[in-house]
Protein backbone atom coordinates (compact mmCIF):
# COMPACT_ATOMS: atom_id res chain seq x y z
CA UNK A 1 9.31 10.19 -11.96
CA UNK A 2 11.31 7.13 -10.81
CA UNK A 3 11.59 4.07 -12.87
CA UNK A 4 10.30 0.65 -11.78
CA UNK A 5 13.97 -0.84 -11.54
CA UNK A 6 14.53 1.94 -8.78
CA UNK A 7 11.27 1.14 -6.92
CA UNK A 8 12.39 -0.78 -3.73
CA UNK A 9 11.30 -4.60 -3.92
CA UNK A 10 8.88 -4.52 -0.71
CA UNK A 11 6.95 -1.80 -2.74
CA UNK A 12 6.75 -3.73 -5.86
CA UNK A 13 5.94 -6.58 -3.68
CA UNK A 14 2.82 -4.84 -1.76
CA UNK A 15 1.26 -3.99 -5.47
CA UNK A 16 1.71 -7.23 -6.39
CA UNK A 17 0.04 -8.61 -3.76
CA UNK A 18 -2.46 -6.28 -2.61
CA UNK A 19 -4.80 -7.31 -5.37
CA UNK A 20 -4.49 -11.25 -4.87
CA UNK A 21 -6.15 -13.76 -2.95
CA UNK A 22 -2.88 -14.45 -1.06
CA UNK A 23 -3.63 -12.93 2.03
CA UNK A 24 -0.91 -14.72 4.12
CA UNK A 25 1.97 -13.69 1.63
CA UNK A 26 0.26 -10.05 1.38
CA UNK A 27 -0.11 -9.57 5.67
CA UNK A 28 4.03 -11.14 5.62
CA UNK A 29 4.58 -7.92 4.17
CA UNK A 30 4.36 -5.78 7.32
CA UNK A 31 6.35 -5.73 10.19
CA UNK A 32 4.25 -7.36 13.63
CA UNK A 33 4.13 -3.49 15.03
CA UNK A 34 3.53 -1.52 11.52
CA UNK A 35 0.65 1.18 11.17
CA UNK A 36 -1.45 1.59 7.88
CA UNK A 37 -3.68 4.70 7.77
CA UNK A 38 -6.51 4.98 5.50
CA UNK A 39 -9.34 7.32 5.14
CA UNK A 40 -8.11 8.89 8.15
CA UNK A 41 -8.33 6.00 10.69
CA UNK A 42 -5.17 4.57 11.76
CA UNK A 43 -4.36 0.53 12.42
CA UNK A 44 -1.35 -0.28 14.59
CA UNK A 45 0.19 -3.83 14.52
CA UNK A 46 -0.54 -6.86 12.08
CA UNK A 47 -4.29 -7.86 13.70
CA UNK A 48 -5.50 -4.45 13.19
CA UNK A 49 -3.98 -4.49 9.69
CA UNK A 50 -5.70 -7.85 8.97
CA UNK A 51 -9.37 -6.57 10.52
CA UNK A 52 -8.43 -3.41 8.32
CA UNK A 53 -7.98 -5.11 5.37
CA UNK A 54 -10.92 -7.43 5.25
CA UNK A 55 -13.11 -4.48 5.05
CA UNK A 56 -11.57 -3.04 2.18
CA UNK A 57 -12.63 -4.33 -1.46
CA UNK A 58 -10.17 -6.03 -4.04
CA UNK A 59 -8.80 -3.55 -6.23
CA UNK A 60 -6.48 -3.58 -8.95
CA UNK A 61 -4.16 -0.83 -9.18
CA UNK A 62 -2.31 1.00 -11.97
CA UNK A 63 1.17 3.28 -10.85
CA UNK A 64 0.98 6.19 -12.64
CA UNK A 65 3.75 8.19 -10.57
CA UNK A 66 6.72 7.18 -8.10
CA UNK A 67 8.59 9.78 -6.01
CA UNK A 68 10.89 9.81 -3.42
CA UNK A 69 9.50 11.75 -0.09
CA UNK A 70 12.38 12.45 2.60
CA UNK A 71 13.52 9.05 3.83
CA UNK A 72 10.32 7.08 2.25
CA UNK A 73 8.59 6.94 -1.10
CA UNK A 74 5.25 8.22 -2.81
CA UNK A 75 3.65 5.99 -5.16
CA UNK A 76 0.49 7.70 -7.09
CA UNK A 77 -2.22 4.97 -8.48
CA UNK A 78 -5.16 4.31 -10.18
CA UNK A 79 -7.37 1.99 -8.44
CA UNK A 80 -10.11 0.09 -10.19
CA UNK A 81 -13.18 -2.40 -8.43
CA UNK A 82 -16.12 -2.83 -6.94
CA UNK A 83 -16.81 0.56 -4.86
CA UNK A 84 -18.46 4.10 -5.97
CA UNK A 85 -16.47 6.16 -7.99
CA UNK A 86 -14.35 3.34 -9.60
CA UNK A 87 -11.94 4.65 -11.35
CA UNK A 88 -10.52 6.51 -8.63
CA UNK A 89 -7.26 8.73 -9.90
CA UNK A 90 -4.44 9.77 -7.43
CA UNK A 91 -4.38 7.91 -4.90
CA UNK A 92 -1.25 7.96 -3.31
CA UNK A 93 0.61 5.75 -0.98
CA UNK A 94 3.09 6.94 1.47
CA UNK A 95 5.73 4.62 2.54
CA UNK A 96 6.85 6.07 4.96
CA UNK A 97 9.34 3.59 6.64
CA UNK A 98 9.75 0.44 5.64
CA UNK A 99 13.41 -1.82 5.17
CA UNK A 100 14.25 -4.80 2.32
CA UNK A 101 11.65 -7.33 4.11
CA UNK A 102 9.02 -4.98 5.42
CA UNK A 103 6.56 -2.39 5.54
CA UNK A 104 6.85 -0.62 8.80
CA UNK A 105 4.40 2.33 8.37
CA UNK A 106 1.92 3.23 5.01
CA UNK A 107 -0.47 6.07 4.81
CA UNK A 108 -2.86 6.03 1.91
CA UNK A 109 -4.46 9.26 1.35
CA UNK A 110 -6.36 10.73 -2.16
């Protein structure tokens, strides 16, 4: 498992501000053309992000495992709120591609 300190700062950043009412700051995060997938469906570029992300509830997440994956990094959670099933365990987030200043492609699958 990787330590925090080695956990690049746009990752850090995206837990910290996943779960906070900061919208603006948390969108900043991706690049204009990036692509989140979740539960299989896939968003491409910042207003489909944004329409994608107003559908999903506030959760607060826990990192319970950090791995590098070929170029990107894996980052296992624990997310907790308002939906069935709450706790849900292993959830894992793929960044896939992303630089210093943004996140350029995340796939969240269980």
């Amino acid at each position: 498992m990787t330590t925090a300190t080695t956990v690049p700062r746009i990752v850090r950043r995206y837990f910290e501000l996943a779960p906070s009412k900061d919208t603006e700051a948390y969108f900043a995060l991706f690049a204009r053309d990036a692509l989140v997938e979740d539960e299989g469906e896939e968003y491409a570029g910042i207003e489909a992000i944004r329409t994608w992300r107003a559908e999903v509830p506030r959760v607060q997440y826990a990192i319970t495992g950090v791995e590098p994956a070929g170029e990107g990094l894996v980052v296992t959670c624990t997310i907790t709120g308002n939906f069935p099933g709450s706790p849900f365990a292993g959830l894992k987030f793929h960044f896939e591609r992303f630089d210093d200043d943004h996140v350029k492609v995340l796939r969240i699958r269980p």
